[in-house]
C-alpha atoms as a PDB file:
ATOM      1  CA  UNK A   1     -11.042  35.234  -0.012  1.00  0.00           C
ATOM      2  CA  UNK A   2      -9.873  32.573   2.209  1.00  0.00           C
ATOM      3  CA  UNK A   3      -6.307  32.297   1.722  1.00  0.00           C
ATOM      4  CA  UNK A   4      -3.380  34.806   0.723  1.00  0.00           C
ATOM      5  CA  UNK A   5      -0.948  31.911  -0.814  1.00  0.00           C
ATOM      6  CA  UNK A   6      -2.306  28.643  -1.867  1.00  0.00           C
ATOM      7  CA  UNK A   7      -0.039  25.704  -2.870  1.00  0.00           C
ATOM      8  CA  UNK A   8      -1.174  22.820  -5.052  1.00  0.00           C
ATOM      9  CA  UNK A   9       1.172  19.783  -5.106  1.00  0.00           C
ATOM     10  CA  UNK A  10       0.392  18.424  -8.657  1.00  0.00           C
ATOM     11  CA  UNK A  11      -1.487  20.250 -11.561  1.00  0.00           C
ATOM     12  CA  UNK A  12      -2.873  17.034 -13.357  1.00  0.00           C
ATOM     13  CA  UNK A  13      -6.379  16.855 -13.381  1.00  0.00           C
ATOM     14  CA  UNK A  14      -7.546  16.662  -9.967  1.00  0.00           C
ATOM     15  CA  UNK A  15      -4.692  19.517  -8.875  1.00  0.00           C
ATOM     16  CA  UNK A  16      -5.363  21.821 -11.624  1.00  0.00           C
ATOM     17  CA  UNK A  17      -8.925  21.680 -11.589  1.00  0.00           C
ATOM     18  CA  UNK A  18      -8.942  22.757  -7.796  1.00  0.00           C
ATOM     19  CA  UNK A  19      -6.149  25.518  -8.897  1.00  0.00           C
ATOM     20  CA  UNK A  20      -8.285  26.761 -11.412  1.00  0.00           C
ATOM     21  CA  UNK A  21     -11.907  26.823  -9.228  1.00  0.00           C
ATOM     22  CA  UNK A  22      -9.844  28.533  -6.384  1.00  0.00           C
ATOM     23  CA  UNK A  23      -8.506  30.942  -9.164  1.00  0.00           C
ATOM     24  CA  UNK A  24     -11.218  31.665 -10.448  1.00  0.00           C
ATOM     25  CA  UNK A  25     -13.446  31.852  -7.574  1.00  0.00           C
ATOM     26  CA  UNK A  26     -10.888  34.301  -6.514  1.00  0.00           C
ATOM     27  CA  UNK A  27     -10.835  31.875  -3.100  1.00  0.00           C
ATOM     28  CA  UNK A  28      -7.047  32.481  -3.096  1.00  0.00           C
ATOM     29  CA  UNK A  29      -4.859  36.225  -3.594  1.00  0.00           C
ATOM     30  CA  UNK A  30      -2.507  33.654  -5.655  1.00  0.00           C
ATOM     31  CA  UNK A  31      -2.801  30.285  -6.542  1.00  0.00           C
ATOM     32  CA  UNK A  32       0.991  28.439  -6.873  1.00  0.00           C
ATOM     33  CA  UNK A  33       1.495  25.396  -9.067  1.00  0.00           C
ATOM     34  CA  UNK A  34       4.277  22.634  -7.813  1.00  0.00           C
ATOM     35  CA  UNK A  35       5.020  19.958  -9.791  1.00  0.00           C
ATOM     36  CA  UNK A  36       8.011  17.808 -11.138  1.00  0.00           C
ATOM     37  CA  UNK A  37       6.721  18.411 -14.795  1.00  0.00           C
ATOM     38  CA  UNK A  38       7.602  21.515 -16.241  1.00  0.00           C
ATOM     39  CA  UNK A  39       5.497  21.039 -19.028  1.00  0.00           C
ATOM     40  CA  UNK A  40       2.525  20.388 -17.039  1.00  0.00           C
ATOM     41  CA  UNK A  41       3.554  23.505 -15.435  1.00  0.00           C
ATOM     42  CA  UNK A  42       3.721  25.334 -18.356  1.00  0.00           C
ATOM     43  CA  UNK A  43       0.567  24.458 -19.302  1.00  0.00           C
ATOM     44  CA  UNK A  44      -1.234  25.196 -16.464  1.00  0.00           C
ATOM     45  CA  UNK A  45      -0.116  28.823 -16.892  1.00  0.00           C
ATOM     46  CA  UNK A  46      -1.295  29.246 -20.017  1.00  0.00           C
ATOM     47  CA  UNK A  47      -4.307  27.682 -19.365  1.00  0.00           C
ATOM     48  CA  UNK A  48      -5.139  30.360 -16.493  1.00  0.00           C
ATOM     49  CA  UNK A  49      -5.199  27.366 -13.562  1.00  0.00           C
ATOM     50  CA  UNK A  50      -2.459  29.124 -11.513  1.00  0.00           C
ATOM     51  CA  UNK A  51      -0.707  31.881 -10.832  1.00  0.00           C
ATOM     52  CA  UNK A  52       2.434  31.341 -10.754  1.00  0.00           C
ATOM     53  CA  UNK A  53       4.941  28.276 -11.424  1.00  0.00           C
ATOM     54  CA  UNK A  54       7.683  26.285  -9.673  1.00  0.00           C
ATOM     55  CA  UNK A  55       9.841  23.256  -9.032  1.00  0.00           C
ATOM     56  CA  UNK A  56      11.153  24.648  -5.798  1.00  0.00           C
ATOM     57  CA  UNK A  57      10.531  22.987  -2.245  1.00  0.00           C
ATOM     58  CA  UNK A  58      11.200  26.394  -0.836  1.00  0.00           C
ATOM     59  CA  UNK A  59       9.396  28.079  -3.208  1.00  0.00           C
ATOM     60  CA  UNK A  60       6.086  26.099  -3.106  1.00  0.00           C
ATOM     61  CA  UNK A  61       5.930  26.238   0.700  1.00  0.00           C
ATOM     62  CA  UNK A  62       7.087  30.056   1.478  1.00  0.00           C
ATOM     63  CA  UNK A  63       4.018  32.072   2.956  1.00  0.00           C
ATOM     64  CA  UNK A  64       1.788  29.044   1.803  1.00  0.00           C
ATOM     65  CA  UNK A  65      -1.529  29.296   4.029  1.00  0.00           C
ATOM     66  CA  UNK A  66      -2.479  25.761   2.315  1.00  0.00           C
ATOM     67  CA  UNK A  67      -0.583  23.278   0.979  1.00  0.00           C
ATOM     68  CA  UNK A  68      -2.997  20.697  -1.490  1.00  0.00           C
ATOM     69  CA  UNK A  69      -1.150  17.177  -1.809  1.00  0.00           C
ATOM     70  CA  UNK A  70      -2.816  16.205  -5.466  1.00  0.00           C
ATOM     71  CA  UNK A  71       0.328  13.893  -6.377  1.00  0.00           C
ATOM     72  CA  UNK A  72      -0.424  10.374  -7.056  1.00  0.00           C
ATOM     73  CA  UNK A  73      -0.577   8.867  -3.233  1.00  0.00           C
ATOM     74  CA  UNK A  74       2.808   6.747  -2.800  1.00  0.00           C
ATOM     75  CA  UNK A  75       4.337  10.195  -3.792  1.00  0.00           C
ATOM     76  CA  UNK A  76       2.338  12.372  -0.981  1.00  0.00           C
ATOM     77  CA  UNK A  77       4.862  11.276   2.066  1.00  0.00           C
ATOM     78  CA  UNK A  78       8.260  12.514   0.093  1.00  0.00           C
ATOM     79  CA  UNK A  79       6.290  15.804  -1.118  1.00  0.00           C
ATOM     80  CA  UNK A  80       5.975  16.610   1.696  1.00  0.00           C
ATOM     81  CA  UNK A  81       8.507  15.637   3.493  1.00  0.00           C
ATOM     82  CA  UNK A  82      10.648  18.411   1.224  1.00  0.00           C
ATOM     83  CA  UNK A  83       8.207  20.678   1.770  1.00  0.00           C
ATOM     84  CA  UNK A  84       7.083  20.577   5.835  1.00  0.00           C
ATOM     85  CA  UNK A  85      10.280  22.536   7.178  1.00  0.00           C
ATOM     86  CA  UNK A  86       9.822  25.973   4.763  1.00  0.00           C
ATOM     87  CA  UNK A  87       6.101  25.858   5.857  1.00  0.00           C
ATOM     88  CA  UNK A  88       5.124  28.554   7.786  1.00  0.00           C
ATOM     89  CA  UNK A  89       3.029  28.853  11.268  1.00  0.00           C
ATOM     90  CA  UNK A  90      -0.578  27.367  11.229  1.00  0.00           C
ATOM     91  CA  UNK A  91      -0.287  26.068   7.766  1.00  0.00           C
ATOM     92  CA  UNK A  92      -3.035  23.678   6.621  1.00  0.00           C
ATOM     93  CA  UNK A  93      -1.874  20.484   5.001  1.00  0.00           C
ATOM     94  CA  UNK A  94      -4.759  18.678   2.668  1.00  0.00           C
ATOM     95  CA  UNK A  95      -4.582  16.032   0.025  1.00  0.00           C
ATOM     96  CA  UNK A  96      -7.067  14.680  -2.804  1.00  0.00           C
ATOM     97  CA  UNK A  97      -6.203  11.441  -2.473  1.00  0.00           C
ATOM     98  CA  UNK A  98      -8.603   8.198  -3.313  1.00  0.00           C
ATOM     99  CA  UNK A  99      -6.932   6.466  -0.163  1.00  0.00           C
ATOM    100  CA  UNK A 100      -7.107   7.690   3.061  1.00  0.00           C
ATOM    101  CA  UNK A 101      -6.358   5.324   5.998  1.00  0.00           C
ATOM    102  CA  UNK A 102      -2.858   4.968   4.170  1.00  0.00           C
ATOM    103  CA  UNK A 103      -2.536   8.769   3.591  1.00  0.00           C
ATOM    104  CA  UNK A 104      -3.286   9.401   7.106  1.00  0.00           C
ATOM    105  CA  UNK A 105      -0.237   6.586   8.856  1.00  0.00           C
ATOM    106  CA  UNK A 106       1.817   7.988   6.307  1.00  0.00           C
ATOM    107  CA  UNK A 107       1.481  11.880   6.419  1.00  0.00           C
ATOM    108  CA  UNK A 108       0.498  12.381  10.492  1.00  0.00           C
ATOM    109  CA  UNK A 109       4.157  11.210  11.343  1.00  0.00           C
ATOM    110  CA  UNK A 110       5.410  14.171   8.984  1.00  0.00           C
ATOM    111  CA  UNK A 111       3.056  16.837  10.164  1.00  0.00           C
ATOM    112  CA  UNK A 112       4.775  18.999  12.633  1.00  0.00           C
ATOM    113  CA  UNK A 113       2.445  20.082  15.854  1.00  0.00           C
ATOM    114  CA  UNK A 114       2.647  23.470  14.317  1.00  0.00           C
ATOM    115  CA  UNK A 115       0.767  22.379  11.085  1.00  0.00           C
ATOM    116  CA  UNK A 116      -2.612  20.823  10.514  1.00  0.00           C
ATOM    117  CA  UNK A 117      -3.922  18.008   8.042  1.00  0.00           C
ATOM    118  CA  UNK A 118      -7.002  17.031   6.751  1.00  0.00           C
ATOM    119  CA  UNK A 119      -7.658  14.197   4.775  1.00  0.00           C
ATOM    120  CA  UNK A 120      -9.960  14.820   2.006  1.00  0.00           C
ATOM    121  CA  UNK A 121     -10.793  12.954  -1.655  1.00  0.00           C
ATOM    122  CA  UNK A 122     -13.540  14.590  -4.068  1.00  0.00           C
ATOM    123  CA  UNK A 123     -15.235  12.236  -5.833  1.00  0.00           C
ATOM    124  CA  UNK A 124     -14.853  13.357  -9.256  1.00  0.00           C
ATOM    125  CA  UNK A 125     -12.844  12.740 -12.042  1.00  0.00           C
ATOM    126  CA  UNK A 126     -12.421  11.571 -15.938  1.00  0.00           C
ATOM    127  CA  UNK A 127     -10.216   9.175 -17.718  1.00  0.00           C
ATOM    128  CA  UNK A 128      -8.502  12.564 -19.727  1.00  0.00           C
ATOM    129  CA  UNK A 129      -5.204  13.244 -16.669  1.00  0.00           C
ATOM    130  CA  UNK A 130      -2.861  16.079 -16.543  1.00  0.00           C
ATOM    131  CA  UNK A 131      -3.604  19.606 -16.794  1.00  0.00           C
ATOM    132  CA  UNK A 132      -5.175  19.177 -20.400  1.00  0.00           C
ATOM    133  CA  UNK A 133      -8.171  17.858 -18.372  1.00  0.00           C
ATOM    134  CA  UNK A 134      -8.296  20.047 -16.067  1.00  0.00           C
ATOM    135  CA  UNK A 135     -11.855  21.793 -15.341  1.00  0.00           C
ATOM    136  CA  UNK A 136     -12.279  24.644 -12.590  1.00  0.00           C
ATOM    137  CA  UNK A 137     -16.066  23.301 -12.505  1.00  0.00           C
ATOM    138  CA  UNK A 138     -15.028  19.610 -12.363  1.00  0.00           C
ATOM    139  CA  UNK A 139     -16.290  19.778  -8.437  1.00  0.00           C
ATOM    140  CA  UNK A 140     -19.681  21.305  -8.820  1.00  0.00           C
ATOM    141  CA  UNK A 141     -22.235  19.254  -7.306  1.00  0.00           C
ATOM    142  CA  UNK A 142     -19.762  16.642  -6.532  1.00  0.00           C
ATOM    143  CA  UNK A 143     -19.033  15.021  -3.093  1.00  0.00           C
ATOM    144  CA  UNK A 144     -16.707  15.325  -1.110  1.00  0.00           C
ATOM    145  CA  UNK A 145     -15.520  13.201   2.120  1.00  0.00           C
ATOM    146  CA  UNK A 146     -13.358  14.636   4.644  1.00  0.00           C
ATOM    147  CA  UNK A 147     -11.548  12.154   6.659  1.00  0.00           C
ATOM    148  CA  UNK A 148     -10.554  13.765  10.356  1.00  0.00           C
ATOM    149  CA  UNK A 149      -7.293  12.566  12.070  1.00  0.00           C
ATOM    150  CA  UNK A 150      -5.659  13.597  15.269  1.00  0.00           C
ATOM    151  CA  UNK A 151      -3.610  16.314  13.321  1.00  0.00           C
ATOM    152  CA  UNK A 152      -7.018  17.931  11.749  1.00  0.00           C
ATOM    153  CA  UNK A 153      -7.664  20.889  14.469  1.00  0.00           C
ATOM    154  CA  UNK A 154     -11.075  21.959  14.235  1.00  0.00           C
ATOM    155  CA  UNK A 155     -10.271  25.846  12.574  1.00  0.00           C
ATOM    156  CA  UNK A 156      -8.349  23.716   9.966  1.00  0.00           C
ATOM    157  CA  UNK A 157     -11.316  21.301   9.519  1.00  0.00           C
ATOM    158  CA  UNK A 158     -13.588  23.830   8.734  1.00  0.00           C
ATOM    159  CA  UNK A 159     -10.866  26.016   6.400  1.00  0.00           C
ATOM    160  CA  UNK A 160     -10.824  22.829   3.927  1.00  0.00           C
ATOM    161  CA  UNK A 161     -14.415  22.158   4.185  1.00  0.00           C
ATOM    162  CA  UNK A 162     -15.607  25.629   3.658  1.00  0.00           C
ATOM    163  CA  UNK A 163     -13.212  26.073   0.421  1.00  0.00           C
ATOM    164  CA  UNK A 164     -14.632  23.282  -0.542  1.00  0.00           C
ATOM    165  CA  UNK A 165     -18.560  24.531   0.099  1.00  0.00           C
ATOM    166  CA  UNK A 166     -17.109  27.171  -1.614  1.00  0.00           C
ATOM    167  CA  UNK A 167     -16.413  25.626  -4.998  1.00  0.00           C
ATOM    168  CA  UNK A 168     -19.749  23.946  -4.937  1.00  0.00           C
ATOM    169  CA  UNK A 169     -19.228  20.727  -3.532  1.00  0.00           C
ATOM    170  CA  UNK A 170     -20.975  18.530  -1.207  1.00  0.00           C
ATOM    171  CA  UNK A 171     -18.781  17.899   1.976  1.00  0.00           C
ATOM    172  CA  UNK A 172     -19.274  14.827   4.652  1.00  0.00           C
ATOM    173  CA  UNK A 173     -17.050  13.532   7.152  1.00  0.00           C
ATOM    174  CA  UNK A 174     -16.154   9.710   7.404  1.00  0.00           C
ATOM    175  CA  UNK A 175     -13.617   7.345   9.073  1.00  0.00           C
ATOM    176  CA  UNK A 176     -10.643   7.101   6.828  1.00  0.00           C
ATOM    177  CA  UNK A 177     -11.455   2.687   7.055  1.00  0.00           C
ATOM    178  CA  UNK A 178     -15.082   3.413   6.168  1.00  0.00           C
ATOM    179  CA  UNK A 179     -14.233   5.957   3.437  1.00  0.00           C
ATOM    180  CA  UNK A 180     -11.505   2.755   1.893  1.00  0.00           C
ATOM    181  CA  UNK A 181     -14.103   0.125   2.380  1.00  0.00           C
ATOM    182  CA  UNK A 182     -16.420   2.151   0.269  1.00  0.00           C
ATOM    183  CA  UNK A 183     -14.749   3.879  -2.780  1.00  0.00           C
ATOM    184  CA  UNK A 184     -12.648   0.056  -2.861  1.00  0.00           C
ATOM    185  CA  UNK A 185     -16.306  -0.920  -4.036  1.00  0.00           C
ATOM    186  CA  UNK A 186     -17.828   2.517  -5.964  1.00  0.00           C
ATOM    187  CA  UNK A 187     -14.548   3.485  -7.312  1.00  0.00           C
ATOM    188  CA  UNK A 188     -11.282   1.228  -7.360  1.00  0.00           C
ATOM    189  CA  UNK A 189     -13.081  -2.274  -8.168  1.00  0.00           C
ATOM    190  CA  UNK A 190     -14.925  -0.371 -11.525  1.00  0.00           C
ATOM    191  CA  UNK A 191     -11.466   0.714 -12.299  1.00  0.00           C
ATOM    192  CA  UNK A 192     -10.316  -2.998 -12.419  1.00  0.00           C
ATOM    193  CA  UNK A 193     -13.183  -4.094 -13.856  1.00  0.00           C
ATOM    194  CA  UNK A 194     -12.766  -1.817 -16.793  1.00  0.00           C
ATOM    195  CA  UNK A 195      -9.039  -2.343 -16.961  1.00  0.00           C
ATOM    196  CA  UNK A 196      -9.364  -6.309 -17.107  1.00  0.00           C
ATOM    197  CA  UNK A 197     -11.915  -5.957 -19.613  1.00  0.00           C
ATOM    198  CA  UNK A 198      -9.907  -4.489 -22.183  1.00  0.00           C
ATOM    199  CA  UNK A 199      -7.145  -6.699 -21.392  1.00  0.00           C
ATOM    200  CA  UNK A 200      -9.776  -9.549 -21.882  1.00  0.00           C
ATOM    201  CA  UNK A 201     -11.132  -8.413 -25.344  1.00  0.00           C
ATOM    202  CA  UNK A 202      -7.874  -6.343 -26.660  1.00  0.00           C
ATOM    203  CA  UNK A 203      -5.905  -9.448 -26.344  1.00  0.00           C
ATOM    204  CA  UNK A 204      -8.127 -11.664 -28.318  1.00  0.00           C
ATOM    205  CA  UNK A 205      -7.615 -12.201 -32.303  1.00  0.00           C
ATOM    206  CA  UNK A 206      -9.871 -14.242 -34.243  1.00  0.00           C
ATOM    207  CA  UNK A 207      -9.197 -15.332 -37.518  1.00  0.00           C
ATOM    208  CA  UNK A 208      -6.629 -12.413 -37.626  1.00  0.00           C
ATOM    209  CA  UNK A 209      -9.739  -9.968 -36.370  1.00  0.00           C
ATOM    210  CA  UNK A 210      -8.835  -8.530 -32.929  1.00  0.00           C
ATOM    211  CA  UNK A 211     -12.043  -8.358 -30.850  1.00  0.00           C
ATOM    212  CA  UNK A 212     -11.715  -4.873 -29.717  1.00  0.00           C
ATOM    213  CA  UNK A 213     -11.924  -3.326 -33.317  1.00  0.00           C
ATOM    214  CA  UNK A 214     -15.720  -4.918 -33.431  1.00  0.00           C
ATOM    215  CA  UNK A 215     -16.785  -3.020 -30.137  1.00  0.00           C
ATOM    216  CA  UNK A 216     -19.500  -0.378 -30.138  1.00  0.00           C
ATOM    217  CA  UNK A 217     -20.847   1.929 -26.965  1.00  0.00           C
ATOM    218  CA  UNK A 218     -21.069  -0.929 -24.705  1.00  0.00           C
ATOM    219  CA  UNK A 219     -17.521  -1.935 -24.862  1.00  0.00           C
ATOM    220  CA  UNK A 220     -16.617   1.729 -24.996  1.00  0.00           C
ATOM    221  CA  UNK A 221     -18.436   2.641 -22.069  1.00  0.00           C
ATOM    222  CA  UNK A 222     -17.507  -0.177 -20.103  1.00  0.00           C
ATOM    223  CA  UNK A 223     -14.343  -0.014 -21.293  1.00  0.00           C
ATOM    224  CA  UNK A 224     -13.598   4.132 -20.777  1.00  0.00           C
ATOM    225  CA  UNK A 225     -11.546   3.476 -17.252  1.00  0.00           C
ATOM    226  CA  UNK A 226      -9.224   2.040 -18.727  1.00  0.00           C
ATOM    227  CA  UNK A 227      -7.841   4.886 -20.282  1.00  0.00           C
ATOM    228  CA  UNK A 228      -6.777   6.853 -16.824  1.00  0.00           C
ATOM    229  CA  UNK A 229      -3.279   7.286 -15.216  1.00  0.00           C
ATOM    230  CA  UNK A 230      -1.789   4.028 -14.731  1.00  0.00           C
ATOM    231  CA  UNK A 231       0.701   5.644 -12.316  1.00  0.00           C
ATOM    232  CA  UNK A 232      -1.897   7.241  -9.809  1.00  0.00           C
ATOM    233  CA  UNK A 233      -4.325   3.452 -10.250  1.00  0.00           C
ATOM    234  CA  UNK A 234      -1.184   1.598  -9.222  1.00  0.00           C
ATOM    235  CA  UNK A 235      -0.636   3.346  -5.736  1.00  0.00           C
ATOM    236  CA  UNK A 236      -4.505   3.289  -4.766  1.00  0.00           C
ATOM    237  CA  UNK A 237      -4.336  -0.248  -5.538  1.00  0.00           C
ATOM    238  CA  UNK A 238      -0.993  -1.028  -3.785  1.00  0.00           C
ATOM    239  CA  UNK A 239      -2.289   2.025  -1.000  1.00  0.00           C
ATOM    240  CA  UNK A 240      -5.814   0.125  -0.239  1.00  0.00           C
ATOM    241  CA  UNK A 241      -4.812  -3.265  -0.997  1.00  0.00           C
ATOM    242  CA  UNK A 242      -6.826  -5.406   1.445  1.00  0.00           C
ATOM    243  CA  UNK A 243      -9.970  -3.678   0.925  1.00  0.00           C
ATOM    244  CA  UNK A 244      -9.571  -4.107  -3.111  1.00  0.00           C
ATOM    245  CA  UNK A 245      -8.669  -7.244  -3.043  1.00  0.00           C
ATOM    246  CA  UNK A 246     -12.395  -8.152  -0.655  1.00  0.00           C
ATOM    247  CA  UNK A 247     -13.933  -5.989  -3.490  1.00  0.00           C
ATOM    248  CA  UNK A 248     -12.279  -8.242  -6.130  1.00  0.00           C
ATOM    249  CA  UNK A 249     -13.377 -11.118  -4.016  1.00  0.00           C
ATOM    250  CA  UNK A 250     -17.230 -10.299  -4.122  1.00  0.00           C
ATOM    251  CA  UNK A 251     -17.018  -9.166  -7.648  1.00  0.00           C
ATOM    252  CA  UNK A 252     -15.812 -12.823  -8.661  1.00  0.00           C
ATOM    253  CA  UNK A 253     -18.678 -14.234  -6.575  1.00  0.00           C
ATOM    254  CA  UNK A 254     -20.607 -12.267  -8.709  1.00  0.00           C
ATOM    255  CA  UNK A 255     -19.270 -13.649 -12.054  1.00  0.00           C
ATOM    256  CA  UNK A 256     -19.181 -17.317 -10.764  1.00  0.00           C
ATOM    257  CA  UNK A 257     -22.809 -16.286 -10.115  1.00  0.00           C
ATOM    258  CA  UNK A 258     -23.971 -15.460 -13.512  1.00  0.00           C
ATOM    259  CA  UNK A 259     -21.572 -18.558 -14.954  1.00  0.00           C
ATOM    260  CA  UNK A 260     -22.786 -21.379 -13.542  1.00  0.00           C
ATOM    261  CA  UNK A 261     -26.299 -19.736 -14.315  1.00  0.00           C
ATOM    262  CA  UNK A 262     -25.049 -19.368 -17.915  1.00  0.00           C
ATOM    263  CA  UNK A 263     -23.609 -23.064 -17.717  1.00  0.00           C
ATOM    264  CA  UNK A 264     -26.757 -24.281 -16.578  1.00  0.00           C
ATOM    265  CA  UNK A 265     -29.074 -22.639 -18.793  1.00  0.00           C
ATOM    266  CA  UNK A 266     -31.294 -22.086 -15.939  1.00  0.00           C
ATOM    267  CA  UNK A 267     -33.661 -19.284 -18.121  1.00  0.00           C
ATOM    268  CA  UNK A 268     -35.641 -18.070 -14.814  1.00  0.00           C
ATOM    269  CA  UNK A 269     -32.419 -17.329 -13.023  1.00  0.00           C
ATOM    270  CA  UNK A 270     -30.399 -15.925 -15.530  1.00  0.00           C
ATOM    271  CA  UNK A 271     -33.213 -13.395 -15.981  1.00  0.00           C
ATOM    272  CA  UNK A 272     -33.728 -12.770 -12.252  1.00  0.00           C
ATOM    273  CA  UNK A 273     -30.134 -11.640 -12.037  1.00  0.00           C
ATOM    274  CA  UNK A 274     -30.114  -9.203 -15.152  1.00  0.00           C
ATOM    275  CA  UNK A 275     -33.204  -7.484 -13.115  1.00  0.00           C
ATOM    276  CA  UNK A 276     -31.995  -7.373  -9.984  1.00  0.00           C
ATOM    277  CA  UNK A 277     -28.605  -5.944 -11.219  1.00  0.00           C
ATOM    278  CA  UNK A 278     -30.908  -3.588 -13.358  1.00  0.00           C
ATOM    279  CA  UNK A 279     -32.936  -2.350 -10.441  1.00  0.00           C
ATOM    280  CA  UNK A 280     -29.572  -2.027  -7.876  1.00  0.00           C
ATOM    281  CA  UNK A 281     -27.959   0.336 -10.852  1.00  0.00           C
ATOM    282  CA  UNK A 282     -30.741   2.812 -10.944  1.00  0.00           C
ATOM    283  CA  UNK A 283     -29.762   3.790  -7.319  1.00  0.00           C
ATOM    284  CA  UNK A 284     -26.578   5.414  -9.223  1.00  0.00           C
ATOM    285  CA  UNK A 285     -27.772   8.960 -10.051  1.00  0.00           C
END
């Protein structure tokens, strides 16, 4: 067991999948669920992923030995804000966040010197949010990156990577720039991609047909991003804006690419590039 009291701010799907693995992992004497949705709330008790429920500042943070920030990220500074003062001694502060170089400027100035943060954002997920799609194995195998800042003493550091060994991820550590530059490209530009897509084909009606009725698994599968939290996608893209909007910029290079090679009808070329986009996916495993 590594903690008596653990805290998770937010029960969607990222929250109350870590509630539930701690749970049920028995990582954690209780496991408390904080969130402004009582419904989500509710659910989460029924479904088993915590312990006990509450809407309380005081509540959440009383005897909490870690607080988990799983709140969409624009949200993260005022949770905790209401939260920091009824935290005891030594508490760790950690967040799931898909930012991090914006998590950490916003959250080290509200970290008192008697608390410790680490950064940290699992890479896993599904388009299905809230607690309905929450999984206690969701982390299994995953990875997980750990971003250090000056407020993440080294007993802390290890706390949050252990619990997550624990659970059956695979922890590194990165910068919290490198970390944005990367998941802006692996993570937040498919996102877009997917999203503009079925704005692309859902808008289009022809001859009173709308396009999107006539899609099979590719448009599904290319299409499936679309369907996750617009609220949580709207920070991370307002929260890592400069490093999206490069992403965006080398994805359109990309498409100009394959038009003027369309526009052309230049056969060899257009062939060349389905292969060599073929051959760069099969390093996703």
């Amino acid at each position: 067991m590594l903690f008596e009291r653990a805290t998770i701010c937010g029960v969607g799907l990222i929250g109350g999948s870590l509630a539930g693995a701690l749970r049920n992992l028995e990582l954690a004497r209780e496991v408390v669920g904080f969130d402004r949705s009582l419904s989500h709330l509710r659910f989460a008790l029924k479904k088993g992923l915590i312990d006990k429920a509450t809407r309380s500042c005081k509540e959440a943070a009383r005897r909490a030995d870690i607080v988990v920030l799983a709140t969409p990220v624009l949200a993260m500074p005022s949770v905790l804000s209401s939260l920091v003062e009824h935290l005891p001694q030594g508490a760790v502060v950690t967040d799931v966040g898909s930012v991090k170089a914006w998590v950490v400027r916003a959250l080290e100035p509200v970290v008192q010197p008697r608390l410790s943060f680490v950064p940290a954002h699992p890479l896993a997920g599904k388009e299905i949010f809230g607690p309905q799609g929450a999984e206690p194995k969701l982390f299994q195998g995953a990875r997980v990156v750990i971003t250090p800042c000056a407020s993440s003493h080294e007993p802390a550091l290890a706390l949050v990577e252990t619990m997550w060994r624990r659970i059956g991820a695979k922890v590194e550590r990165m910068k919290p720039e490198s970390h944005d530059e990367l998941l802006a490209r692996a993570s937040h530009l498919p996102q877009l991609v997917a999203s503009a897509l079925a704005l692309s084909v859902g808008r289009r009606t022809i001859d009173g047909r709308r396009a999107m009725t006539y899609g099979a698994g590719g448009l599904r599968d290319t299409t499936r991003l679309a369907l996750s939290e617009s609220t949580m996608w709207r920070d991370i893209c307002l929260a890592n804006q400069k490093a999206i909007l490069a992403a965006l910029d080398e994805y359109q290079e990309a498409l100009r690419e394959f038009r003027l090679t369309i526009e052309r009808s230049d056969e060899g070329r257009l062939e060349k590039l389905f292969e060599e986009s073929r051959k760069l996916r099969s390093l996703l495993k």
